[in-house]
PDB file of N, CA and C in Angstrom:
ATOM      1  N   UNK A   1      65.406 -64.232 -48.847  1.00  0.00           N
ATOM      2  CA  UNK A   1      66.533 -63.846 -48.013  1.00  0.00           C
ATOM      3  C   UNK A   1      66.137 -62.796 -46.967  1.00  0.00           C
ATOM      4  N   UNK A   2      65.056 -61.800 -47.507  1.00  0.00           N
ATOM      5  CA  UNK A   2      65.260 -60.420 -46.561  1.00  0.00           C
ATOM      6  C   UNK A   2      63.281 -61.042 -45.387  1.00  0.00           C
ATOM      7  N   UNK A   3      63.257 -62.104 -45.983  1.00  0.00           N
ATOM      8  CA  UNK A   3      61.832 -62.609 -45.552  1.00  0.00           C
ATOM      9  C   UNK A   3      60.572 -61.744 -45.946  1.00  0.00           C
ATOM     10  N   UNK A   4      60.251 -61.053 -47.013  1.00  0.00           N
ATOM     11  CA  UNK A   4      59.389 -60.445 -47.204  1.00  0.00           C
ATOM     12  C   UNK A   4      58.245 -61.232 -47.670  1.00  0.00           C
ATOM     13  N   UNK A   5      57.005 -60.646 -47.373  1.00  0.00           N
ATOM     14  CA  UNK A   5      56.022 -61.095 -47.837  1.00  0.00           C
ATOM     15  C   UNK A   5      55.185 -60.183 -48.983  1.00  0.00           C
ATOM     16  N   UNK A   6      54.961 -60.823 -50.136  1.00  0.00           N
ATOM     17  CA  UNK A   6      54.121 -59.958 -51.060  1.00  0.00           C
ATOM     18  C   UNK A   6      52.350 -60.024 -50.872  1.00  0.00           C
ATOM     19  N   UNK A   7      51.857 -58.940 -50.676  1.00  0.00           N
ATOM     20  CA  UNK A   7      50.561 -58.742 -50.894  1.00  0.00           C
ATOM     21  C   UNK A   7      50.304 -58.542 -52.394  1.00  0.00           C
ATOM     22  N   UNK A   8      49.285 -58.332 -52.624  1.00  0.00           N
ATOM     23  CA  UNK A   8      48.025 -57.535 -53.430  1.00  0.00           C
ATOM     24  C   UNK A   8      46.358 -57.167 -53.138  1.00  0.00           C
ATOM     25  N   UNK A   9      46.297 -56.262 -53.368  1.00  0.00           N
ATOM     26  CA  UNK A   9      45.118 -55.350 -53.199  1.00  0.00           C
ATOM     27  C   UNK A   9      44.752 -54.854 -54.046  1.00  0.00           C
ATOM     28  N   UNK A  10      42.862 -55.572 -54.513  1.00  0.00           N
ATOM     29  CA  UNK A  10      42.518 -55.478 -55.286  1.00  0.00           C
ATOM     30  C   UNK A  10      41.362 -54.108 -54.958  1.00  0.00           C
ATOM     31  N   UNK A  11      41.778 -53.094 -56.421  1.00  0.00           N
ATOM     32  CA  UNK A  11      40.963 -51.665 -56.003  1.00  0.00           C
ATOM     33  C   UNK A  11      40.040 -51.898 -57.425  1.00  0.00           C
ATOM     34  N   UNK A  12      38.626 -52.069 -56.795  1.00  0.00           N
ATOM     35  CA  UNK A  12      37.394 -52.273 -57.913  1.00  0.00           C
ATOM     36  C   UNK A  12      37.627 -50.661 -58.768  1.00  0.00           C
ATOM     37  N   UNK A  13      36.846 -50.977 -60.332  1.00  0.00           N
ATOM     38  CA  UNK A  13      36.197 -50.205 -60.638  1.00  0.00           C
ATOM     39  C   UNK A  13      34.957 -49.153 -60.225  1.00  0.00           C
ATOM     40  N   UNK A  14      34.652 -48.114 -60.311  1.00  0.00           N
ATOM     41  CA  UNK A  14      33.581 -47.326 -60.191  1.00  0.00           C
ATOM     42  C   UNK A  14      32.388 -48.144 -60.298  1.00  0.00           C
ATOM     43  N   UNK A  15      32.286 -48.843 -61.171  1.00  0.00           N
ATOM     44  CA  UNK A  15      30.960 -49.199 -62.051  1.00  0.00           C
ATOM     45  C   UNK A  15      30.793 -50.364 -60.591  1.00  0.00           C
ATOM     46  N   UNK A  16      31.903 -51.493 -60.525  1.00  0.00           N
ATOM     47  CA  UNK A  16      31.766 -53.011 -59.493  1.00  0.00           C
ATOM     48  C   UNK A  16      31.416 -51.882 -58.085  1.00  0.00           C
ATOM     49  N   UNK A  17      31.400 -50.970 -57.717  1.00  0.00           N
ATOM     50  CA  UNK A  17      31.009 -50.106 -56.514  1.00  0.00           C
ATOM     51  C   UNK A  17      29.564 -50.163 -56.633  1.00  0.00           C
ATOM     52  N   UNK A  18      29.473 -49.334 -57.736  1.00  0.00           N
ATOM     53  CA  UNK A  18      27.546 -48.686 -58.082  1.00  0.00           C
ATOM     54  C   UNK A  18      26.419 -49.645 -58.208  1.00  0.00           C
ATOM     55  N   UNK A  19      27.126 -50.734 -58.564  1.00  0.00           N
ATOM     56  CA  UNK A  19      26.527 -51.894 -59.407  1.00  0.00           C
ATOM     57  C   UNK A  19      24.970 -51.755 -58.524  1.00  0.00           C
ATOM     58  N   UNK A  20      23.497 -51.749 -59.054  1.00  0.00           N
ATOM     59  CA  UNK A  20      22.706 -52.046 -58.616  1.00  0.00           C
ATOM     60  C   UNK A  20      22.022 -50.807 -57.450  1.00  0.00           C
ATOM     61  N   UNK A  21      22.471 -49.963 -57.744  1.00  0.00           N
ATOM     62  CA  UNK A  21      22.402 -48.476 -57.211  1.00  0.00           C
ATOM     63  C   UNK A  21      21.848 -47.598 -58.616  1.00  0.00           C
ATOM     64  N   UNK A  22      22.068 -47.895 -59.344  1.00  0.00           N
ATOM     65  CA  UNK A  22      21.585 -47.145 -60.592  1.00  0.00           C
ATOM     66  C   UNK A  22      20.187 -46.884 -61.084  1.00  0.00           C
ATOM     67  N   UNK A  23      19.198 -46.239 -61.060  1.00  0.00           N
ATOM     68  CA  UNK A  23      18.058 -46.071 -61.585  1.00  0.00           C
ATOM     69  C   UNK A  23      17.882 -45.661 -63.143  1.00  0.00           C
ATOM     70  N   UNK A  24      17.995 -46.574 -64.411  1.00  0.00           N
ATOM     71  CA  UNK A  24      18.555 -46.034 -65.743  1.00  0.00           C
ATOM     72  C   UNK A  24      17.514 -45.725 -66.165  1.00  0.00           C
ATOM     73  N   UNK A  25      17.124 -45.037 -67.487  1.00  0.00           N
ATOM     74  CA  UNK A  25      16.183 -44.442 -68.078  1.00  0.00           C
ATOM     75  C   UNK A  25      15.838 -45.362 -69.424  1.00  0.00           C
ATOM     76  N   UNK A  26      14.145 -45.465 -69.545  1.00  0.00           N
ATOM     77  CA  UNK A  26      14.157 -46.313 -70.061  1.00  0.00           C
ATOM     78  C   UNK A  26      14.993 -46.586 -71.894  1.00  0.00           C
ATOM     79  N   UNK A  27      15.387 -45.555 -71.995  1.00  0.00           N
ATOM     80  CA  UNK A  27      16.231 -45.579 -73.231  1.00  0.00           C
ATOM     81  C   UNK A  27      17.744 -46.287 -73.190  1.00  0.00           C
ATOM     82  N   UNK A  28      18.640 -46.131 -71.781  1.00  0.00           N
ATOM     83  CA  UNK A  28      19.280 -47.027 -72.044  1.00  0.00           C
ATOM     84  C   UNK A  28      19.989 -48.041 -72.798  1.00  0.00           C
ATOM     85  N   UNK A  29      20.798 -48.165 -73.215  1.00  0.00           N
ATOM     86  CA  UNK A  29      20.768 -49.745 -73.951  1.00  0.00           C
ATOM     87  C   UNK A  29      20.835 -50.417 -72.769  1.00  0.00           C
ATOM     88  N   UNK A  30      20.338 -52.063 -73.154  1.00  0.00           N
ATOM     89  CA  UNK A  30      20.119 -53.315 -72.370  1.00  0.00           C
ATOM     90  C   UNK A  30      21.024 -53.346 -72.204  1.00  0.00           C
ATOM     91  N   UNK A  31      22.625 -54.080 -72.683  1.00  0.00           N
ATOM     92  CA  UNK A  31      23.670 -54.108 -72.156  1.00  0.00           C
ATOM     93  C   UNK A  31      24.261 -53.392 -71.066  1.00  0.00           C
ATOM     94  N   UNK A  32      23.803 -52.037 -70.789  1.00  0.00           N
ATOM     95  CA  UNK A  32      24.426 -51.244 -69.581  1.00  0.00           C
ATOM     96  C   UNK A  32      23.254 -51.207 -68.681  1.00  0.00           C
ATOM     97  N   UNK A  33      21.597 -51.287 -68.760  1.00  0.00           N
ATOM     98  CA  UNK A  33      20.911 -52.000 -67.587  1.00  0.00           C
ATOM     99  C   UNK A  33      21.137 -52.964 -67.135  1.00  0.00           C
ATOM    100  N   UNK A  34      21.434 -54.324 -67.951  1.00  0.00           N
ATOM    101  CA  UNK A  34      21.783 -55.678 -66.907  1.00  0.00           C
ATOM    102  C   UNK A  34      23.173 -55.483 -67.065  1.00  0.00           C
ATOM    103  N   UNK A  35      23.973 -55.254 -66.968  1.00  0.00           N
ATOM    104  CA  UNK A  35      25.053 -55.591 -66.434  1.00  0.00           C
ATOM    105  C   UNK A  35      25.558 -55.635 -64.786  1.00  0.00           C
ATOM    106  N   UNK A  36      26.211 -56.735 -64.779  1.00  0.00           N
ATOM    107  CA  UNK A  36      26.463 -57.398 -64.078  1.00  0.00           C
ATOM    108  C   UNK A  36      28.242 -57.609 -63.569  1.00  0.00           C
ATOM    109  N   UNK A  37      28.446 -57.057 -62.283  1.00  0.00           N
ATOM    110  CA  UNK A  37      30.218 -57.655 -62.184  1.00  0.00           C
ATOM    111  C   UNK A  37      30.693 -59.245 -62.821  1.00  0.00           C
ATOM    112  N   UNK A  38      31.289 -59.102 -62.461  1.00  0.00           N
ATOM    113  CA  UNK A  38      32.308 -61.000 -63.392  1.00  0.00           C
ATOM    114  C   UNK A  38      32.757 -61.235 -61.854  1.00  0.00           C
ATOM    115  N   UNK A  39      33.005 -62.199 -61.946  1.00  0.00           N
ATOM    116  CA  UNK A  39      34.045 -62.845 -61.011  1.00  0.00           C
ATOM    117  C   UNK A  39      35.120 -62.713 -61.146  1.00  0.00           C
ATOM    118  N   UNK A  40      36.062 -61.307 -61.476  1.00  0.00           N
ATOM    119  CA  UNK A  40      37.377 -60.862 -61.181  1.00  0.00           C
ATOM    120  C   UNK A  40      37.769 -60.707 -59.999  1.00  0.00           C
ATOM    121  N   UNK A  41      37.306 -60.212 -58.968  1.00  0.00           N
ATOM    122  CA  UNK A  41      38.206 -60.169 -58.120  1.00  0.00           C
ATOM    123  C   UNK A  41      38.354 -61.679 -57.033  1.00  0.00           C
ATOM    124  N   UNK A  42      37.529 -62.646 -57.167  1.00  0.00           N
ATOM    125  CA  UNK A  42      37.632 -63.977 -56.677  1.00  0.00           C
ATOM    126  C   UNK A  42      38.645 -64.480 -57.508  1.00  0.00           C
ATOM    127  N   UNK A  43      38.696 -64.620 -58.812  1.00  0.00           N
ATOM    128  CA  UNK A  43      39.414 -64.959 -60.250  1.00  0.00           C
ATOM    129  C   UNK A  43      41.160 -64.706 -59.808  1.00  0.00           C
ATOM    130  N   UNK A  44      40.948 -63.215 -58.988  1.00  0.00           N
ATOM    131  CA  UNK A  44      42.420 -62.674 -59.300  1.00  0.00           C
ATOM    132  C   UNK A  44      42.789 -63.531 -57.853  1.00  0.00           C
ATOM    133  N   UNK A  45      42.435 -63.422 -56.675  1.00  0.00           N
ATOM    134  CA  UNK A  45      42.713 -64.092 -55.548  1.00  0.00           C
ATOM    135  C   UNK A  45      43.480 -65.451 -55.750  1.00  0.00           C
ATOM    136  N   UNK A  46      42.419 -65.968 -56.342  1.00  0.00           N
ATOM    137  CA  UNK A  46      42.918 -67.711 -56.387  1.00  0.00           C
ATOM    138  C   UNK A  46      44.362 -67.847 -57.343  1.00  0.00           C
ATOM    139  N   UNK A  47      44.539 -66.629 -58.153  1.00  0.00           N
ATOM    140  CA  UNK A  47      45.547 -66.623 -59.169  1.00  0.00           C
ATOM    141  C   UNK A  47      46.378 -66.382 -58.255  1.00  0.00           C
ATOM    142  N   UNK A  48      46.472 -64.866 -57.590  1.00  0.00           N
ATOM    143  CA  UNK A  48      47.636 -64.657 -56.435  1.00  0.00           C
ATOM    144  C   UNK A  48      47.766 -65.530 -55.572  1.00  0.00           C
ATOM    145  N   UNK A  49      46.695 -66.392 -54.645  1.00  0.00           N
ATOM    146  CA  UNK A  49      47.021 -67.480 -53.769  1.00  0.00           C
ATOM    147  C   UNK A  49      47.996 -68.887 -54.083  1.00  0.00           C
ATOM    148  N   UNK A  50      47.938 -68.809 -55.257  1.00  0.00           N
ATOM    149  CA  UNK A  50      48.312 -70.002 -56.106  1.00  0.00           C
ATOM    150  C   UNK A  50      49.809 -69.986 -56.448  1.00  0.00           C
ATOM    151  N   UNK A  51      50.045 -68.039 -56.280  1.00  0.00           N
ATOM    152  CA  UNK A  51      51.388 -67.987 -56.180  1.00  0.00           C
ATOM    153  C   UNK A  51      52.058 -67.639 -54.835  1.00  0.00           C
ATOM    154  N   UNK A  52      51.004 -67.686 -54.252  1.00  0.00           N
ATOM    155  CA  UNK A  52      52.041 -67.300 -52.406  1.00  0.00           C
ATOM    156  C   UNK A  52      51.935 -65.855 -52.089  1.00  0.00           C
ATOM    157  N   UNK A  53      50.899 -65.210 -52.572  1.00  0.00           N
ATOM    158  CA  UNK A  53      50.592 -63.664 -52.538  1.00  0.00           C
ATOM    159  C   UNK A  53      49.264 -64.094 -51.412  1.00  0.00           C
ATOM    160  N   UNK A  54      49.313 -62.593 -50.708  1.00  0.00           N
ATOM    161  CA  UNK A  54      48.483 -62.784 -49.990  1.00  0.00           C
ATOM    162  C   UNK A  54      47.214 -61.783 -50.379  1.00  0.00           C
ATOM    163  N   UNK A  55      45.776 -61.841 -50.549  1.00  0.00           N
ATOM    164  CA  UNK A  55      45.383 -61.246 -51.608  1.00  0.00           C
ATOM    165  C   UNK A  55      43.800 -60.627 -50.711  1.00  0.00           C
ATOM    166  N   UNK A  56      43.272 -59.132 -51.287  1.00  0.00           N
ATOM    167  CA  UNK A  56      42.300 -58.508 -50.063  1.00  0.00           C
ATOM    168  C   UNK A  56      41.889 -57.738 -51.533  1.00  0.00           C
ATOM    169  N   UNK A  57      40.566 -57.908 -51.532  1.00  0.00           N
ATOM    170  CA  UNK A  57      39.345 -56.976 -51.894  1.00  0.00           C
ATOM    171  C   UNK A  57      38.929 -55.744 -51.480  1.00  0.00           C
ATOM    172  N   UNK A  58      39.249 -55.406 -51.768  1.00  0.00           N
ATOM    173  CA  UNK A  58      38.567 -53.900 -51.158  1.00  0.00           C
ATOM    174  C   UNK A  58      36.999 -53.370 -51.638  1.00  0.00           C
ATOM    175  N   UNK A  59      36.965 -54.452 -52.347  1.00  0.00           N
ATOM    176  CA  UNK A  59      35.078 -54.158 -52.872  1.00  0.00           C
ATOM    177  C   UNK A  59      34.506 -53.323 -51.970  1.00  0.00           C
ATOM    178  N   UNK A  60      34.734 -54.517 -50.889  1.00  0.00           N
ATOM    179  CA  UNK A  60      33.405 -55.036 -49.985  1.00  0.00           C
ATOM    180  C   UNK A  60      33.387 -54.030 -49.174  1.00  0.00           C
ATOM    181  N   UNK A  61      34.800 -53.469 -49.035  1.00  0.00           N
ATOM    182  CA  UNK A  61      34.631 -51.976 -47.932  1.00  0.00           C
ATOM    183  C   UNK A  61      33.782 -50.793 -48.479  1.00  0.00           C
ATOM    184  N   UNK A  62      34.442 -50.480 -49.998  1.00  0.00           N
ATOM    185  CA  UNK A  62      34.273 -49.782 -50.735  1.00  0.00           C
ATOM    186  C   UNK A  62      32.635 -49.458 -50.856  1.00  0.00           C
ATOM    187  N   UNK A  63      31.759 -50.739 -51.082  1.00  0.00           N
ATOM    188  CA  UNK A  63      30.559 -50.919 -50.907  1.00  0.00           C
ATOM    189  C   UNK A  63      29.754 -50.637 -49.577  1.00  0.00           C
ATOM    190  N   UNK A  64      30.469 -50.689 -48.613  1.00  0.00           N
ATOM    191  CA  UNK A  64      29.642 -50.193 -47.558  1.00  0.00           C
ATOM    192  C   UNK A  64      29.571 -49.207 -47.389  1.00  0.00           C
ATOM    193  N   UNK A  65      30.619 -48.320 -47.364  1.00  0.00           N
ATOM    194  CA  UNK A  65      31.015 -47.170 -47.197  1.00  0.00           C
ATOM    195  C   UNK A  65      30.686 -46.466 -47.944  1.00  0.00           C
ATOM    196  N   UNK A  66      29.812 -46.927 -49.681  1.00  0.00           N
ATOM    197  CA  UNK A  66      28.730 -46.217 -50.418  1.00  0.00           C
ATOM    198  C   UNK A  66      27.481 -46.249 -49.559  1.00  0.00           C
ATOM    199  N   UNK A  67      27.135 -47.648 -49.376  1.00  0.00           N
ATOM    200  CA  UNK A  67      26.338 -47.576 -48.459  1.00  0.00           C
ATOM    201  C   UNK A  67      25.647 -46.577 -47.485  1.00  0.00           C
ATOM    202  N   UNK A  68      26.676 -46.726 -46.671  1.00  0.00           N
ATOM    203  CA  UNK A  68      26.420 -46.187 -45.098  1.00  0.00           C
ATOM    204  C   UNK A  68      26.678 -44.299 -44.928  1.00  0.00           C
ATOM    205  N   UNK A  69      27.467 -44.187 -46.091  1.00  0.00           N
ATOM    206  CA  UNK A  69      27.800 -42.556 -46.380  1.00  0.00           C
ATOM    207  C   UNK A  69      26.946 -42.179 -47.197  1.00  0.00           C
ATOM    208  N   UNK A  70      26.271 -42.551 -47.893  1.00  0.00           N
ATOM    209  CA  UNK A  70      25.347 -42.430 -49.155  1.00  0.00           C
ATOM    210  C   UNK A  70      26.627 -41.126 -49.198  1.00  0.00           C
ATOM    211  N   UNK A  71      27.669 -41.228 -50.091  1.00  0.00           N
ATOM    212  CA  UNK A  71      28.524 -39.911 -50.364  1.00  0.00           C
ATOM    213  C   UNK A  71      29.420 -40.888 -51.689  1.00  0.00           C
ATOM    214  N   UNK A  72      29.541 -40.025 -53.238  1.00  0.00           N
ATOM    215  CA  UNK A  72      30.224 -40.938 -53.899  1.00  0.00           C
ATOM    216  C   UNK A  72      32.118 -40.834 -53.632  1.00  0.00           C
ATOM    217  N   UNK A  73      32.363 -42.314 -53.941  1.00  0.00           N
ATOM    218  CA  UNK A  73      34.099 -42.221 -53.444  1.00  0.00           C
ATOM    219  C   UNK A  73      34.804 -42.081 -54.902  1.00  0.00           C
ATOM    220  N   UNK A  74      34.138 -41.939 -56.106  1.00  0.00           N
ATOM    221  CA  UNK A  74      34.996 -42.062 -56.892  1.00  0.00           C
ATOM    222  C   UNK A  74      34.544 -40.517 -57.718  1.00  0.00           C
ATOM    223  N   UNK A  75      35.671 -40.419 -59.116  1.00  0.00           N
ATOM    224  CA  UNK A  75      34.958 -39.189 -59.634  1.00  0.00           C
ATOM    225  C   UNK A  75      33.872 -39.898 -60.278  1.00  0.00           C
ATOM    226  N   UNK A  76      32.834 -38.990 -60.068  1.00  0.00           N
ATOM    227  CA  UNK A  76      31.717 -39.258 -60.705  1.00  0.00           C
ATOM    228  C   UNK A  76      31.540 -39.011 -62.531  1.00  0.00           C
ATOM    229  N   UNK A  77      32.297 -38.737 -63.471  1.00  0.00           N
ATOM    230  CA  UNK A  77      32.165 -38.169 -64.443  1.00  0.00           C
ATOM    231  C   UNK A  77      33.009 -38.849 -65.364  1.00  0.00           C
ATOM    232  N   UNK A  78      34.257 -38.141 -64.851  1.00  0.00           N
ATOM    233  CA  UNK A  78      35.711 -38.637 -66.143  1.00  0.00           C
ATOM    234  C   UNK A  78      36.332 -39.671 -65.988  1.00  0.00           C
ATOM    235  N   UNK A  79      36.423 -40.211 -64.704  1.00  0.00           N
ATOM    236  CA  UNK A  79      37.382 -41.469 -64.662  1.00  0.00           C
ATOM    237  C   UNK A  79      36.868 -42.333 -63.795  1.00  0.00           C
ATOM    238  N   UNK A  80      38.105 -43.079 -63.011  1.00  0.00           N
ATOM    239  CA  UNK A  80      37.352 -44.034 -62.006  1.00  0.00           C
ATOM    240  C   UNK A  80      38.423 -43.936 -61.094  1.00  0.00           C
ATOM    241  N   UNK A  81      39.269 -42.259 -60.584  1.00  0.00           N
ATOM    242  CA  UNK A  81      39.645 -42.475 -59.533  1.00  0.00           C
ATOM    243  C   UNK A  81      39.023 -42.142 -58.069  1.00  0.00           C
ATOM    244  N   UNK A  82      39.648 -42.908 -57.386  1.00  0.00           N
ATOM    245  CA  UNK A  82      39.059 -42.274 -55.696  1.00  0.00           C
ATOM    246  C   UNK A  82      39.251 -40.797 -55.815  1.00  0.00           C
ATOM    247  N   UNK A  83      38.014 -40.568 -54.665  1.00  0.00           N
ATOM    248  CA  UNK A  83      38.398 -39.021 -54.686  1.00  0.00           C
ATOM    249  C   UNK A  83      38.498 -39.058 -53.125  1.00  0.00           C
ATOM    250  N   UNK A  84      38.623 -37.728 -52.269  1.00  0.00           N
ATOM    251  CA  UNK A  84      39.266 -38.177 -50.875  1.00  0.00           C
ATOM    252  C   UNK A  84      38.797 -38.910 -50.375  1.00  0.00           C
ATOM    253  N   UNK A  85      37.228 -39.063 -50.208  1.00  0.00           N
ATOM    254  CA  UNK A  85      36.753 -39.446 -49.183  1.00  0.00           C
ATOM    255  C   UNK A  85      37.079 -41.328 -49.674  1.00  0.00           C
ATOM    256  N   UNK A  86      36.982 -41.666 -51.027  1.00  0.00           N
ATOM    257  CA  UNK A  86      37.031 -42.655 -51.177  1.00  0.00           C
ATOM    258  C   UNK A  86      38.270 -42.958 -50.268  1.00  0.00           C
ATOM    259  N   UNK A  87      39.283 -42.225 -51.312  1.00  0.00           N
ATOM    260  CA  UNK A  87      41.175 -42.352 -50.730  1.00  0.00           C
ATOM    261  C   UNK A  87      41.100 -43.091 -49.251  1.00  0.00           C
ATOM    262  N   UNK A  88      40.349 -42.472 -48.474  1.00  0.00           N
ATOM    263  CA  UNK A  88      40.470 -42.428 -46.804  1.00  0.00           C
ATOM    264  C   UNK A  88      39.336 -44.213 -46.417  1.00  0.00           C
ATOM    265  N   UNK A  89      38.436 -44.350 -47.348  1.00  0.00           N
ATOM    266  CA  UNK A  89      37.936 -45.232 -47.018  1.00  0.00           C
ATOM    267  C   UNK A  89      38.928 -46.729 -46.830  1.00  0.00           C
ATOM    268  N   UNK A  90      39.568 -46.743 -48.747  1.00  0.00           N
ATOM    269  CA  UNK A  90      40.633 -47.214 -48.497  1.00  0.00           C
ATOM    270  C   UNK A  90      42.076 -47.339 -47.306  1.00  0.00           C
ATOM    271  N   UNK A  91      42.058 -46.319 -47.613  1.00  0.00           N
ATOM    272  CA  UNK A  91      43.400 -46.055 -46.228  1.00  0.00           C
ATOM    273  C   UNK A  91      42.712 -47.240 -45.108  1.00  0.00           C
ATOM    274  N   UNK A  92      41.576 -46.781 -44.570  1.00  0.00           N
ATOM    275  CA  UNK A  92      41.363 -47.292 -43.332  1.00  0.00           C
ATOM    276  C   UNK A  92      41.359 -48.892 -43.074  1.00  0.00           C
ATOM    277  N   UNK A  93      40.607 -49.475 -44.643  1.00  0.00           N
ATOM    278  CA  UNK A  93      40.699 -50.530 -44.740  1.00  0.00           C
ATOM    279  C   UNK A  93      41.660 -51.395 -44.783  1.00  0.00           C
ATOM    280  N   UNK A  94      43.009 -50.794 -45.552  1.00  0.00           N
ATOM    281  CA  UNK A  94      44.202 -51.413 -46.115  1.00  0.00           C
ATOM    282  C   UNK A  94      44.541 -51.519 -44.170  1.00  0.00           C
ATOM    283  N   UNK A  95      44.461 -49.990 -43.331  1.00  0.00           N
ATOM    284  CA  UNK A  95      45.199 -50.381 -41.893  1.00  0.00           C
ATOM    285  C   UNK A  95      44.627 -51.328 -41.265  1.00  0.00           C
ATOM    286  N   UNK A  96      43.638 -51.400 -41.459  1.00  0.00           N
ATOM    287  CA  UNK A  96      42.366 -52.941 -40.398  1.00  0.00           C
ATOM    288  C   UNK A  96      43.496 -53.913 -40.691  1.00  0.00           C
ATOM    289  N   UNK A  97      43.545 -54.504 -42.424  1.00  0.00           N
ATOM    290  CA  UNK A  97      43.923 -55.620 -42.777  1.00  0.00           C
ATOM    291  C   UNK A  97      45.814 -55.710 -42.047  1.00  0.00           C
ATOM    292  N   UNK A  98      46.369 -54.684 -42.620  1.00  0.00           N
ATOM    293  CA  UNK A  98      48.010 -54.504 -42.294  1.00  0.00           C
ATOM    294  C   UNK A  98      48.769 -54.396 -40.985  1.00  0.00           C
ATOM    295  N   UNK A  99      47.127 -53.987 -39.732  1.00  0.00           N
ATOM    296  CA  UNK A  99      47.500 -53.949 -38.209  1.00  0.00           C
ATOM    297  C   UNK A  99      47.807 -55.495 -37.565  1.00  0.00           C
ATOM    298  N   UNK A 100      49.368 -55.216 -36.879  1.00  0.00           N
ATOM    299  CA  UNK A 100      49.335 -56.341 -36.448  1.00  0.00           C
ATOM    300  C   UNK A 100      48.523 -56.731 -35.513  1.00  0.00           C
ATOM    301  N   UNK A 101      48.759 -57.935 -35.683  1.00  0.00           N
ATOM    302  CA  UNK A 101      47.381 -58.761 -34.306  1.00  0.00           C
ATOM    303  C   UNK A 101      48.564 -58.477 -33.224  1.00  0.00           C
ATOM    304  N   UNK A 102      47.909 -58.065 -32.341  1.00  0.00           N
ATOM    305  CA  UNK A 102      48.511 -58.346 -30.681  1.00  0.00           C
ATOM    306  C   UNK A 102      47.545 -57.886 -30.008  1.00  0.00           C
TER     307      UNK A 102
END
């Protein structure tokens, strides 16, 4: 009735950020050297597409912007939230995707 459209925006874990950035020690357990992301956030897409959601990764920003800042976006320690600089990486990304075209 009011014509809205539903998104979703998918915000990775800490770990799907670092993935392959890690230098572990050889004590380690194996399970946390190879590990490897899943195919969740492709997984969740096709689920939301399937219902008429329109659906954005934020991996891939998230990942560059480790990249290219070599600066970490999340807490490094206790949890897995953004911390500002992440916050802002996001922000910028969500406006790219949400700016209208004209």
């Amino acid at each position: 009735d009011h014509e809205l459209e539903a998104w979703l925006f998918y915000l990775p874990a800490k770990l799907r950020v670092w993935q392959g950035r890690f230098d572990f020690i050889e004590e380690a357990p194996e399970v946390i050297r190879e590990w490897q992301p899943t195919d969740l956030p492709a997984h969740l897409g096709a689920l939301a597409r399937g219902r008429g959601l329109r659906f954005f990764d934020l991996t891939p920003a998230l990942i560059e912007a480790t990249r290219t800042q070599k600066a970490l976006l999340f807490n490094p320690r206790f949890d897995t939230h953004l911390n500002a600089a992440g916050s802002a990486v996001v922000a910028e990304a969500m406006a790219r995707i949400l700016k209208p075209a004209g």
